[in-house]
PDB file of N, CA and C in Angstrom:
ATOM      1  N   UNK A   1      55.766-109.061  14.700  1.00  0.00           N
ATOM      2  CA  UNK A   1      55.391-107.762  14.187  1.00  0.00           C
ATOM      3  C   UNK A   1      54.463-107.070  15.187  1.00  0.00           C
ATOM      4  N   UNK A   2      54.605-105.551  15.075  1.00  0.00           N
ATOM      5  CA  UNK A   2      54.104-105.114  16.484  1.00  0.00           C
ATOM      6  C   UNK A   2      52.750-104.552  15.860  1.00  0.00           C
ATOM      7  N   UNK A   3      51.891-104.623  16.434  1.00  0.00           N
ATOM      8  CA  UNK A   3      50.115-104.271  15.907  1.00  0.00           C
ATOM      9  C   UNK A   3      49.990-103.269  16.882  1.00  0.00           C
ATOM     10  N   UNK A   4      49.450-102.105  16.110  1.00  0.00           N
ATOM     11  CA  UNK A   4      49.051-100.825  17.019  1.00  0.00           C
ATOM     12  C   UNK A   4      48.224-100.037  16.412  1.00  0.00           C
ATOM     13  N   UNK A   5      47.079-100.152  16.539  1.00  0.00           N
ATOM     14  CA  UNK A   5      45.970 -98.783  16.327  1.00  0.00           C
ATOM     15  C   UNK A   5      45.211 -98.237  17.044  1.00  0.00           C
ATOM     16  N   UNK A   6      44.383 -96.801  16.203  1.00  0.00           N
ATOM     17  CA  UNK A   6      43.984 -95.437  17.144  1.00  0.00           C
ATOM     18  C   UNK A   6      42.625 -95.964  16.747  1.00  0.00           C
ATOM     19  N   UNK A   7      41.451 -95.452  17.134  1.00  0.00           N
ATOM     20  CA  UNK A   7      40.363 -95.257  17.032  1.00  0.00           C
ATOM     21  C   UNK A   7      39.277 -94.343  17.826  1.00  0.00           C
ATOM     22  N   UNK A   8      39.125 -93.254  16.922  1.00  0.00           N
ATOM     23  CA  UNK A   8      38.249 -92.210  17.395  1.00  0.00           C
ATOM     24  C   UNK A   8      36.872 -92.453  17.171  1.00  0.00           C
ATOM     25  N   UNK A   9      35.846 -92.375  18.478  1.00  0.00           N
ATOM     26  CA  UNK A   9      34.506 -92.621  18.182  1.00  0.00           C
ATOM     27  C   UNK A   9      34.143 -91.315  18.922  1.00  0.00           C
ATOM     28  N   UNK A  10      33.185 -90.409  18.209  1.00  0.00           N
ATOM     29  CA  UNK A  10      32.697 -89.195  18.597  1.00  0.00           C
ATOM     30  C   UNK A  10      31.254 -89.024  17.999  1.00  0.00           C
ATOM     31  N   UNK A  11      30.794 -87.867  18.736  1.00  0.00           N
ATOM     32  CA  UNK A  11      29.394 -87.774  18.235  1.00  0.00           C
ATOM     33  C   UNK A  11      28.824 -86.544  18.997  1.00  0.00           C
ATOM     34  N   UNK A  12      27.548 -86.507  19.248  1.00  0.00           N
ATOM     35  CA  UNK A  12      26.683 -85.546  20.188  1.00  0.00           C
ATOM     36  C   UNK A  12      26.988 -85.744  21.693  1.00  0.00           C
ATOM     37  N   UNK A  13      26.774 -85.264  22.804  1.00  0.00           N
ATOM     38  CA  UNK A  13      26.568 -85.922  24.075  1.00  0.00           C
ATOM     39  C   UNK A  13      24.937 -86.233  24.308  1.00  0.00           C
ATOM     40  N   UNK A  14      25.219 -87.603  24.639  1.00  0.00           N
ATOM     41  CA  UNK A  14      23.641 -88.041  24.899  1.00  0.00           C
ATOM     42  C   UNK A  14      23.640 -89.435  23.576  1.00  0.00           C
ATOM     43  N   UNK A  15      24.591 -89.288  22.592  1.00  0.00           N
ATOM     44  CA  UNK A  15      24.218 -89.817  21.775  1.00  0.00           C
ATOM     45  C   UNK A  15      24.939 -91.822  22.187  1.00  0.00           C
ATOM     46  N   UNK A  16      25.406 -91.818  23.247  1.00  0.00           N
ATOM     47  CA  UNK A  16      25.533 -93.428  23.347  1.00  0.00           C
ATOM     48  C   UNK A  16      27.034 -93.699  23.617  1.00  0.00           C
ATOM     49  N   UNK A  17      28.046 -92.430  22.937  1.00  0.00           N
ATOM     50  CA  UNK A  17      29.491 -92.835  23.246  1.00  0.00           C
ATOM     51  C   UNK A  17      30.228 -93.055  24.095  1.00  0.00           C
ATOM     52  N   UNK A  18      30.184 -92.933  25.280  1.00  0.00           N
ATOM     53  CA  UNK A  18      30.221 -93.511  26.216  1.00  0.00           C
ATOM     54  C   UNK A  18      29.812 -94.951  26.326  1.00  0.00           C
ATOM     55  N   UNK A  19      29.231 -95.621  26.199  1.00  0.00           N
ATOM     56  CA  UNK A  19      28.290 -96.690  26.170  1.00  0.00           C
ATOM     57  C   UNK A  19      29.072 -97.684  25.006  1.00  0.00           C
ATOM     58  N   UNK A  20      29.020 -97.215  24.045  1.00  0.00           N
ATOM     59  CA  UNK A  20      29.479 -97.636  22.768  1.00  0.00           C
ATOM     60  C   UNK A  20      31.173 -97.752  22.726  1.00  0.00           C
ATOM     61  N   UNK A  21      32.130 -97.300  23.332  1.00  0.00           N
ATOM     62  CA  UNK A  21      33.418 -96.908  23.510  1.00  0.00           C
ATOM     63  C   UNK A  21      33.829 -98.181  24.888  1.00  0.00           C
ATOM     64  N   UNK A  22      32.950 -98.286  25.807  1.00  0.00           N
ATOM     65  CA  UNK A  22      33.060 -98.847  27.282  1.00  0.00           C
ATOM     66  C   UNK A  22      33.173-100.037  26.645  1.00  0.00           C
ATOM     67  N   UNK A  23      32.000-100.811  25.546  1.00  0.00           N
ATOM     68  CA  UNK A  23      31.760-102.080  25.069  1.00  0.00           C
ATOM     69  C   UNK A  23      32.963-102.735  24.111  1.00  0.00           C
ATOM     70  N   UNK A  24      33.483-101.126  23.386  1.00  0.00           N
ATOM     71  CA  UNK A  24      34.094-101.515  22.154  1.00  0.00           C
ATOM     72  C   UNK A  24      36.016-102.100  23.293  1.00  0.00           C
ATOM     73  N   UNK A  25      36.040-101.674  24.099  1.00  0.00           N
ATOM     74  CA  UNK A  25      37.158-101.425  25.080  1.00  0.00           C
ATOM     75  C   UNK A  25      36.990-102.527  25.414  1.00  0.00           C
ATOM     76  N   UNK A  26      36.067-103.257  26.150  1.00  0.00           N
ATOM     77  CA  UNK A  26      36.431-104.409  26.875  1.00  0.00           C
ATOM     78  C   UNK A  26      36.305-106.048  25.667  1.00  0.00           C
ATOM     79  N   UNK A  27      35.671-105.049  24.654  1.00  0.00           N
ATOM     80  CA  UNK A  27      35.710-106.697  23.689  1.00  0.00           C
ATOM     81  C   UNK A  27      37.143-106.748  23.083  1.00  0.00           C
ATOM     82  N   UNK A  28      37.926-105.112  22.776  1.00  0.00           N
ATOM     83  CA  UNK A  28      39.251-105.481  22.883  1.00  0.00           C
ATOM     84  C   UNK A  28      39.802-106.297  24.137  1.00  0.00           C
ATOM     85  N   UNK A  29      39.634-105.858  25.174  1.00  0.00           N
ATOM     86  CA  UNK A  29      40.718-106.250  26.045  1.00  0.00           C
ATOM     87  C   UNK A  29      40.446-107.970  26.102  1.00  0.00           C
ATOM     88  N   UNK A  30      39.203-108.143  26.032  1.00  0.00           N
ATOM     89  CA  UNK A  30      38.946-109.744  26.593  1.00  0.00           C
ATOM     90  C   UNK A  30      39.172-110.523  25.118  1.00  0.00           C
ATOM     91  N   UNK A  31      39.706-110.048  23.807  1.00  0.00           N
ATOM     92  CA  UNK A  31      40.626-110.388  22.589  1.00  0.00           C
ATOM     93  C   UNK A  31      42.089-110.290  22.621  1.00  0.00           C
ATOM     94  N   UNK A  32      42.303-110.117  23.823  1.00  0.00           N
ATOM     95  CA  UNK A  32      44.035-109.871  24.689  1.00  0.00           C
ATOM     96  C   UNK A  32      44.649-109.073  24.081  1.00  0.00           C
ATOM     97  N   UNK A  33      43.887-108.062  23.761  1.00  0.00           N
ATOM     98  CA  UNK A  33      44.513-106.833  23.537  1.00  0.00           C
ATOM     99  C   UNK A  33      44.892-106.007  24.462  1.00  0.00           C
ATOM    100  N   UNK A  34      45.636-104.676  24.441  1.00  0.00           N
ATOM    101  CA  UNK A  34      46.232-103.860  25.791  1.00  0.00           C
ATOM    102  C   UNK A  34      45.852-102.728  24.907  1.00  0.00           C
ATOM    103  N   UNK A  35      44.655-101.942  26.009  1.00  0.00           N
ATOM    104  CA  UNK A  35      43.967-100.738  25.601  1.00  0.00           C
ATOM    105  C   UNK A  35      44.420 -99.876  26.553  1.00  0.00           C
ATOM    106  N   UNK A  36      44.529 -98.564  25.895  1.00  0.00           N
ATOM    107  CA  UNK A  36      44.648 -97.123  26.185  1.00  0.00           C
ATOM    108  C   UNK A  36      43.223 -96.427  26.055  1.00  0.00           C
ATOM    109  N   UNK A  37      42.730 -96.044  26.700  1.00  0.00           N
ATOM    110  CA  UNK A  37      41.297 -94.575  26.283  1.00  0.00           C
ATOM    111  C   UNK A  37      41.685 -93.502  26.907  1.00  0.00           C
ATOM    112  N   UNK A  38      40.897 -92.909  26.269  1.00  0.00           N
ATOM    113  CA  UNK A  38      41.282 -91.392  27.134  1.00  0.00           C
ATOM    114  C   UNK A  38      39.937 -90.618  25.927  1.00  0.00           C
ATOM    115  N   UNK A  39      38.874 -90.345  27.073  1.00  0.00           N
ATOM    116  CA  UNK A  39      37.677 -89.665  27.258  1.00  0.00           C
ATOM    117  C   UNK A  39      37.584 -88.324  26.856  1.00  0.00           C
ATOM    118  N   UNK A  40      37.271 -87.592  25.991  1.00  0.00           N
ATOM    119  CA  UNK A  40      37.233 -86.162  25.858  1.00  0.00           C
ATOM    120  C   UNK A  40      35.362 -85.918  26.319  1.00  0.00           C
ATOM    121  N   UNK A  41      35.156 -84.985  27.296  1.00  0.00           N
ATOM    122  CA  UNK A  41      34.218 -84.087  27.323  1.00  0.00           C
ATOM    123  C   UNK A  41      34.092 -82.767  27.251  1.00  0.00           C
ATOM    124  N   UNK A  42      34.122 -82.610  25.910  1.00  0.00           N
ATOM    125  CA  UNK A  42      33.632 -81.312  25.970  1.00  0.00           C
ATOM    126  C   UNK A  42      32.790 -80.466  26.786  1.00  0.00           C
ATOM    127  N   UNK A  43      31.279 -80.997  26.683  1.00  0.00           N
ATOM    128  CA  UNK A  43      30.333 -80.658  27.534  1.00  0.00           C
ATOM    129  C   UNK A  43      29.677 -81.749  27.591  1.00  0.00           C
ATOM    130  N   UNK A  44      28.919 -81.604  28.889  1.00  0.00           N
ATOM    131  CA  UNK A  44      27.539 -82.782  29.190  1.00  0.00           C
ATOM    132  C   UNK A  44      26.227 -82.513  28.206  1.00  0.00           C
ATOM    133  N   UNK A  45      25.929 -81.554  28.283  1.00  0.00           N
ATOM    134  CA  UNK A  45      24.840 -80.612  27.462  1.00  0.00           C
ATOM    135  C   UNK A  45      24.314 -81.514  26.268  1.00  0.00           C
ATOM    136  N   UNK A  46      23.218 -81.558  26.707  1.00  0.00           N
ATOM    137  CA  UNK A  46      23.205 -82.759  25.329  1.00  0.00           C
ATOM    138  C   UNK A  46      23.464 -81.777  24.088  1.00  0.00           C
ATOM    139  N   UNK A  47      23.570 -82.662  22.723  1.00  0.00           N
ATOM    140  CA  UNK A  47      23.704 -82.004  21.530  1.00  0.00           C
ATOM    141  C   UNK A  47      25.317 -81.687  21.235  1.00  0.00           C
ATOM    142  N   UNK A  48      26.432 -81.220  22.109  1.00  0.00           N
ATOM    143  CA  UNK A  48      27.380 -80.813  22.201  1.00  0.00           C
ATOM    144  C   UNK A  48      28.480 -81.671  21.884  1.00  0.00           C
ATOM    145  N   UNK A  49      29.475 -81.501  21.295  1.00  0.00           N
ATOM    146  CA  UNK A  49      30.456 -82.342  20.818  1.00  0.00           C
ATOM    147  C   UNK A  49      31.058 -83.385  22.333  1.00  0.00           C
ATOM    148  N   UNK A  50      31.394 -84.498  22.037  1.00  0.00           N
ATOM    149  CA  UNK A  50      32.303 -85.144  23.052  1.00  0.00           C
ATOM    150  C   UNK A  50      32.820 -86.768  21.844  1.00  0.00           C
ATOM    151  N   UNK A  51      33.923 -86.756  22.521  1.00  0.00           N
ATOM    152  CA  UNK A  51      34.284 -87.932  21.821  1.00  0.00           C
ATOM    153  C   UNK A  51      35.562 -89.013  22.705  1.00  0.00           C
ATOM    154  N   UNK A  52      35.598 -89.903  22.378  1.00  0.00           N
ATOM    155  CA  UNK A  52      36.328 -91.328  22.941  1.00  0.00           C
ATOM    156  C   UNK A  52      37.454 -91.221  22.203  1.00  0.00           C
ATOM    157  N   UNK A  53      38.775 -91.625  22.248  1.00  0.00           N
ATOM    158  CA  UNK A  53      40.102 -92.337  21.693  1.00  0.00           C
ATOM    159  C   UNK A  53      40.688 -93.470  22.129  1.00  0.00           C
ATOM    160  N   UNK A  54      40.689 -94.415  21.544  1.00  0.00           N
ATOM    161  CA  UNK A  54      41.141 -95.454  22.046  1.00  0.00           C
ATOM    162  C   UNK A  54      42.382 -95.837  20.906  1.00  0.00           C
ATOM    163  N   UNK A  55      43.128 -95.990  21.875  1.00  0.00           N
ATOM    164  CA  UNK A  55      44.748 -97.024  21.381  1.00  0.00           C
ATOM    165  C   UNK A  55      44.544 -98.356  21.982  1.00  0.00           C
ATOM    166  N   UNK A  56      45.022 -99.195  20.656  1.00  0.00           N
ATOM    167  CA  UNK A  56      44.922-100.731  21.333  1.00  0.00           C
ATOM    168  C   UNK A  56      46.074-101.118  20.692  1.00  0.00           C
ATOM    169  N   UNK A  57      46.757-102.355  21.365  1.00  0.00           N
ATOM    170  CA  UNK A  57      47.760-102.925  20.420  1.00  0.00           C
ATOM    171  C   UNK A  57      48.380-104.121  21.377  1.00  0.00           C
ATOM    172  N   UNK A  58      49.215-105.020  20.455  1.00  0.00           N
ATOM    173  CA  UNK A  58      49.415-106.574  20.878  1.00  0.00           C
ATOM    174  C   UNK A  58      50.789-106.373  22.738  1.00  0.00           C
ATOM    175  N   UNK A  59      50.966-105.234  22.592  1.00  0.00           N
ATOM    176  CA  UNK A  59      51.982-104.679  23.364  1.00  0.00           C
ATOM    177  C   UNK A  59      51.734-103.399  24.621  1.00  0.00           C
ATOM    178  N   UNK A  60      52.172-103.234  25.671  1.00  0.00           N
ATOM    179  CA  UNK A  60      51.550-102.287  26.476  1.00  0.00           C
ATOM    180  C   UNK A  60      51.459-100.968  25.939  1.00  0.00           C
ATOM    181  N   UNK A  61      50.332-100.086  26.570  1.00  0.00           N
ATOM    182  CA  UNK A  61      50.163 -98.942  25.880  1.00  0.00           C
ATOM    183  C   UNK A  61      50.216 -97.947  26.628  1.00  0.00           C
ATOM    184  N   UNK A  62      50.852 -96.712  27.093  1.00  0.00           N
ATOM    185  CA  UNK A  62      50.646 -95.780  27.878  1.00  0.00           C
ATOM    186  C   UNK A  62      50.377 -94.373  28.160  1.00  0.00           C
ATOM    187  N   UNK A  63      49.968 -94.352  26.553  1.00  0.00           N
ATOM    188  CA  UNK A  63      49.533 -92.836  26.521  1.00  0.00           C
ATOM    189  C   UNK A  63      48.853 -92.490  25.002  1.00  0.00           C
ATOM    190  N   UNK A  64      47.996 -91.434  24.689  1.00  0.00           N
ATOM    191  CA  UNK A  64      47.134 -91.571  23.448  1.00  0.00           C
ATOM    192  C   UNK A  64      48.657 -91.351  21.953  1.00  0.00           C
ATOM    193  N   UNK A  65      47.987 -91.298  21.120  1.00  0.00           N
ATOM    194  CA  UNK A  65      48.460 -90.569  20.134  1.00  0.00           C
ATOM    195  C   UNK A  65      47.714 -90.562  19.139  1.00  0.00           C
ATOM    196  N   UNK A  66      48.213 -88.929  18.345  1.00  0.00           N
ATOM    197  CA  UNK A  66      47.603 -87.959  17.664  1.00  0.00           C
ATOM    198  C   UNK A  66      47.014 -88.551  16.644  1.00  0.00           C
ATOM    199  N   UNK A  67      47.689 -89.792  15.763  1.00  0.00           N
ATOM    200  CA  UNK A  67      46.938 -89.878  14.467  1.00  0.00           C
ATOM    201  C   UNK A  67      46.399 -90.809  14.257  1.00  0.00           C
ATOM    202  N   UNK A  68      45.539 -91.055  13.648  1.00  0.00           N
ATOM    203  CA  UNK A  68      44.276 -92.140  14.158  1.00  0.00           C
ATOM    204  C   UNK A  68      44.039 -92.970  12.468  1.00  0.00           C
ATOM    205  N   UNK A  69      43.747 -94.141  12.769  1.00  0.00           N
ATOM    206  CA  UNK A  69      43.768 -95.355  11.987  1.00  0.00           C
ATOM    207  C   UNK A  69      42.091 -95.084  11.604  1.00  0.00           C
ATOM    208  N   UNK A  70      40.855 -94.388  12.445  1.00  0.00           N
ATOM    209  CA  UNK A  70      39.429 -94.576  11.985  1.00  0.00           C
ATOM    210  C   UNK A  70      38.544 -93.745  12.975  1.00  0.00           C
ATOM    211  N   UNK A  71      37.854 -93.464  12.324  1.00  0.00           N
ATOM    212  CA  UNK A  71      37.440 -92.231  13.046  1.00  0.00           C
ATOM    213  C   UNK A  71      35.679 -92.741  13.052  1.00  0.00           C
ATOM    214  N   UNK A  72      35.030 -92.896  13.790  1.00  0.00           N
ATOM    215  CA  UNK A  72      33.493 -93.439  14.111  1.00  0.00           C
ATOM    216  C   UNK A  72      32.872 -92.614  13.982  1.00  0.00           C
ATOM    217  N   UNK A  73      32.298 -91.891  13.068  1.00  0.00           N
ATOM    218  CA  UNK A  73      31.641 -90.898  13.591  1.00  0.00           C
ATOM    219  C   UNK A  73      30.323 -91.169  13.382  1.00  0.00           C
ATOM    220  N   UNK A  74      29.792 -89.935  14.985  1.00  0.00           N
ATOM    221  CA  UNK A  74      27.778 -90.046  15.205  1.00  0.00           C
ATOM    222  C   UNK A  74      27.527 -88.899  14.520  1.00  0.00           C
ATOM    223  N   UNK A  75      28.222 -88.267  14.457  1.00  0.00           N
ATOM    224  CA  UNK A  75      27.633 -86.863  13.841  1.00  0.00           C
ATOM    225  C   UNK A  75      28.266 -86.186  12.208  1.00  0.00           C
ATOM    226  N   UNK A  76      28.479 -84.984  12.384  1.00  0.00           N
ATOM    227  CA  UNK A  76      29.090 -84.564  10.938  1.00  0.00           C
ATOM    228  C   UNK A  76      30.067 -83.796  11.820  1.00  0.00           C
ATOM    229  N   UNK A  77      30.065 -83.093  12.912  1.00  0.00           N
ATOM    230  CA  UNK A  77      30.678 -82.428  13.715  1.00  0.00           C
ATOM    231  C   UNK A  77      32.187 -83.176  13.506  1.00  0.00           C
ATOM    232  N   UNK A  78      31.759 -84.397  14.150  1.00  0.00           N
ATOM    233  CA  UNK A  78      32.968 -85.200  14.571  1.00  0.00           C
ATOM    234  C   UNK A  78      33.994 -85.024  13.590  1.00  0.00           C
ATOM    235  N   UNK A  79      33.515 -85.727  12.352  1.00  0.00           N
ATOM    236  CA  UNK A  79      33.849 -85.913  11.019  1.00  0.00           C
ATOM    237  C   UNK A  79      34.828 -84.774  10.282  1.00  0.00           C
ATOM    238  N   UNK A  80      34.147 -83.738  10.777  1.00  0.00           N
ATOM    239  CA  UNK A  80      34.862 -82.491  10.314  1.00  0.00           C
ATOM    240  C   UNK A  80      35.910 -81.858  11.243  1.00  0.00           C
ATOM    241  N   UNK A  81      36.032 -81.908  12.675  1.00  0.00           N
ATOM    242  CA  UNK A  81      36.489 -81.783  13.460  1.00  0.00           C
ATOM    243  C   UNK A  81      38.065 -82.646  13.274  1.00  0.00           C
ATOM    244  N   UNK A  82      38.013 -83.985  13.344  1.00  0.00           N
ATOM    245  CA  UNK A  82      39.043 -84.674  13.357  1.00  0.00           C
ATOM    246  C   UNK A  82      39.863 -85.511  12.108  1.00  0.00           C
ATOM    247  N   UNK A  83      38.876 -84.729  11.039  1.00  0.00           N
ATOM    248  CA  UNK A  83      39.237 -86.034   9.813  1.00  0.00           C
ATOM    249  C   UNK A  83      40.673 -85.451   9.625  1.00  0.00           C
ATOM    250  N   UNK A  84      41.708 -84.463  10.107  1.00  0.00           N
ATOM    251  CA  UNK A  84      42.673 -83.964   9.830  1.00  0.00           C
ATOM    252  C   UNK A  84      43.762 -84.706  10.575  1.00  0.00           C
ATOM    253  N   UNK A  85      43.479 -85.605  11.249  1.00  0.00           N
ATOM    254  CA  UNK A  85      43.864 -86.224  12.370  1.00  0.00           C
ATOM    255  C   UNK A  85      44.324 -87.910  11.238  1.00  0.00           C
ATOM    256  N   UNK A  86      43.293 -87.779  10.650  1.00  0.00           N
ATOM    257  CA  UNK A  86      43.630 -89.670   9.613  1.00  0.00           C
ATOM    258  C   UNK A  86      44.529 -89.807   9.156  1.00  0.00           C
ATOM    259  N   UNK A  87      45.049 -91.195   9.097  1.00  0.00           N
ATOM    260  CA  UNK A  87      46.422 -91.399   8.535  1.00  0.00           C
ATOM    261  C   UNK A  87      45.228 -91.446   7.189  1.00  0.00           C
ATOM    262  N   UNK A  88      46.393 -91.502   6.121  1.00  0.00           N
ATOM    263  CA  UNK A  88      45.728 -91.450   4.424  1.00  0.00           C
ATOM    264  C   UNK A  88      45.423 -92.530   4.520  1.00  0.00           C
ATOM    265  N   UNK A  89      45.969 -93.754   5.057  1.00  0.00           N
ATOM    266  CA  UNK A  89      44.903 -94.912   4.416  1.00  0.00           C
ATOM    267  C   UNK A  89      44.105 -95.375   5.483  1.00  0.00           C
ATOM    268  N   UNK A  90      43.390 -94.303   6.735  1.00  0.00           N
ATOM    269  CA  UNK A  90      42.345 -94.396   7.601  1.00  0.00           C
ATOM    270  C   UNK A  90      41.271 -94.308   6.925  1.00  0.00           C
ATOM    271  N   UNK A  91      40.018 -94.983   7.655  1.00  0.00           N
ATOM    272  CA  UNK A  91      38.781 -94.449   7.328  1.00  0.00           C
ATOM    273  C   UNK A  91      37.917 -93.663   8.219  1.00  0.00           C
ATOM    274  N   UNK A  92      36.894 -93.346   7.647  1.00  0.00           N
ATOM    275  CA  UNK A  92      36.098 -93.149   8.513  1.00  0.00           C
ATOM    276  C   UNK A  92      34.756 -93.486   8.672  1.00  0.00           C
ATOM    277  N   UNK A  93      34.349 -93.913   9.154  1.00  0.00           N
ATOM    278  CA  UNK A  93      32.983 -94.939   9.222  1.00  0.00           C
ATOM    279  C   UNK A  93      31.877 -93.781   9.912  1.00  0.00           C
ATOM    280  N   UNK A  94      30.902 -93.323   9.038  1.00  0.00           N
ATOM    281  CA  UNK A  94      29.915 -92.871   9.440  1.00  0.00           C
ATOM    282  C   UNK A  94      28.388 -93.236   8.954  1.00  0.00           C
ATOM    283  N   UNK A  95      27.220 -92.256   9.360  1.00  0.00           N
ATOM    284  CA  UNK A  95      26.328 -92.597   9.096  1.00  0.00           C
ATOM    285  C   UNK A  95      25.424 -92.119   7.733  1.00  0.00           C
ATOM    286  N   UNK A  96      24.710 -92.389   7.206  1.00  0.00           N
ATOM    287  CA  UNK A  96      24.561 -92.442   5.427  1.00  0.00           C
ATOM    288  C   UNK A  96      24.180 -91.241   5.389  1.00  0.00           C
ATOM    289  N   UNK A  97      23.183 -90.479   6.852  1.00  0.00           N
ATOM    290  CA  UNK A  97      22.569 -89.003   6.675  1.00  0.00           C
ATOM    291  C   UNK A  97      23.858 -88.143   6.800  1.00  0.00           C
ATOM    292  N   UNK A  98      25.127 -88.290   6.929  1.00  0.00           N
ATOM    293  CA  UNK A  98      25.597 -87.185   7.286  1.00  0.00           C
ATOM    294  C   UNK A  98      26.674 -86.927   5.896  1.00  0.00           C
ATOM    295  N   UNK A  99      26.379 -85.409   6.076  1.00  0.00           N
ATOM    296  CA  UNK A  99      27.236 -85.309   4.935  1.00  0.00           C
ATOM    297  C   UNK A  99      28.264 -84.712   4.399  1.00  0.00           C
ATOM    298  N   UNK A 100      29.261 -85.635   5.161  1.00  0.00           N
ATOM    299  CA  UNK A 100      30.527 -85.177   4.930  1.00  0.00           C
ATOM    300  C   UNK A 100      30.864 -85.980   3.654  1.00  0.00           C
ATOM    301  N   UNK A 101      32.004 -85.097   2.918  1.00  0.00           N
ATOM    302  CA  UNK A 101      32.488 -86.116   1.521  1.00  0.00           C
ATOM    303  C   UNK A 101      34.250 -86.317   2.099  1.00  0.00           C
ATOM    304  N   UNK A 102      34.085 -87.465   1.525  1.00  0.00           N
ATOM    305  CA  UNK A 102      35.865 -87.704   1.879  1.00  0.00           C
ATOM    306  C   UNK A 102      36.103 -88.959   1.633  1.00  0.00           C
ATOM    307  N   UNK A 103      37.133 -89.353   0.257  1.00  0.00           N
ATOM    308  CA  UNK A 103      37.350 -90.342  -0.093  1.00  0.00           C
ATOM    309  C   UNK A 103      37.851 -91.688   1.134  1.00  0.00           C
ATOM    310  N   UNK A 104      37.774 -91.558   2.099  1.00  0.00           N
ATOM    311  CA  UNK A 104      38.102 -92.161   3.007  1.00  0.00           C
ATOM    312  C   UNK A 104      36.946 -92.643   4.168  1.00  0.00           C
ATOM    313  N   UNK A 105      35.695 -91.817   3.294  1.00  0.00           N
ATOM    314  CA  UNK A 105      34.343 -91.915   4.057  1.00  0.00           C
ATOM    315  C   UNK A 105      33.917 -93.442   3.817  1.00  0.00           C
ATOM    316  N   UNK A 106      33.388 -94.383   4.666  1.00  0.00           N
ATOM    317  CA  UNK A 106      32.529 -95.386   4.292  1.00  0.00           C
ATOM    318  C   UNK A 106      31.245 -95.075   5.263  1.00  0.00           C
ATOM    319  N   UNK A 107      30.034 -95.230   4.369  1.00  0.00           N
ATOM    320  CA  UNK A 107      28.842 -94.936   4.676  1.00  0.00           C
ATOM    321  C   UNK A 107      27.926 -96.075   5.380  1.00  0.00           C
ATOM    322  N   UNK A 108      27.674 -95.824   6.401  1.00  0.00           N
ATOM    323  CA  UNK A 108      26.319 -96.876   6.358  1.00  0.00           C
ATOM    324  C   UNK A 108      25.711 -96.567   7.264  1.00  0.00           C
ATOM    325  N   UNK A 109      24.298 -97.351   7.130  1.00  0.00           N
ATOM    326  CA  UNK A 109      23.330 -97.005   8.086  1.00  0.00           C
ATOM    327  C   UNK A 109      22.786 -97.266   9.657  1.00  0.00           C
ATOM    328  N   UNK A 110      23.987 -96.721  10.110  1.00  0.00           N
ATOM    329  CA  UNK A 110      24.435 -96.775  11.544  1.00  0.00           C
ATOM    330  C   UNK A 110      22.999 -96.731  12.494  1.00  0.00           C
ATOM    331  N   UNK A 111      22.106 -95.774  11.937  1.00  0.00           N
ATOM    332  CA  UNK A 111      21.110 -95.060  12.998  1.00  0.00           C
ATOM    333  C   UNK A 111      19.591 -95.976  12.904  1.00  0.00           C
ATOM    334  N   UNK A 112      20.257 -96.586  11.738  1.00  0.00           N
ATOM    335  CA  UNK A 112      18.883 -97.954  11.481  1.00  0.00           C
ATOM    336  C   UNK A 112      19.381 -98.934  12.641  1.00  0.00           C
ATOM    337  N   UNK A 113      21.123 -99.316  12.354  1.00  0.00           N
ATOM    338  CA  UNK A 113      20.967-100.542  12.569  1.00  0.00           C
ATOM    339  C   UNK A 113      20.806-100.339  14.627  1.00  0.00           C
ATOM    340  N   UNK A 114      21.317 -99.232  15.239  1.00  0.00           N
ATOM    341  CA  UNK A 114      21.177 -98.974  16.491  1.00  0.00           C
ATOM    342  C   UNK A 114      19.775 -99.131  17.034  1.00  0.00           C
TER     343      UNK A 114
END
């Protein structure tokens, strides 16, 4: 059976995604997974939207796609920006201050545990 998912991690710039996306990438790959990313910068500017996509799956990967299995979000920006993007039984994993509603939201306290 062929295993394939999306994962969007977005947030502020400045806020770590980069950093957080680089780590989450290579603990796939060194789990022999075959990763795809592909980097969105909006702007450098801190405060400003930017976000990560990563495709991983048991099989080679060579290019993004549109609909996403979970969406990370640092901000509310993100959240609102891409939640149109979730398959229905995606989630989205954010942080407890932000406040987006969406039955697909799971909350927690991301900014403690960082």
């Amino acid at each position: 059976m062929h295993v394939e998912y999306n994962i969007l991690i977005g947030g502020e710039a400045g806020q770590g995604i980069e950093i957080v996306s680089d780590i989450f990438e290579k603990t796939l790959n060194a789990m022999g997974y075959y990763v795809y990313s592909s980097k969105d910068y909006m702007s450098r500017v801190k405060g400003d939207h930017n976000f990560t996509q990563i495709r991983f799956g048991d099989q080679p990967i060579y290019s993004h796609w549109p609909h996403l299995d979970m969406i990370i979000a640092l901000d509310q920006k993100t959240a609102e920006l891409h939640n149109g993007r979730l398959k229905d039984k995606g989630y989205i994993l954010c942080d407890t201050s932000i406040g987006f509603y969406d039955p697909r939201a799971v909350k927690i306290s991301i900014a403690d545990k960082a």
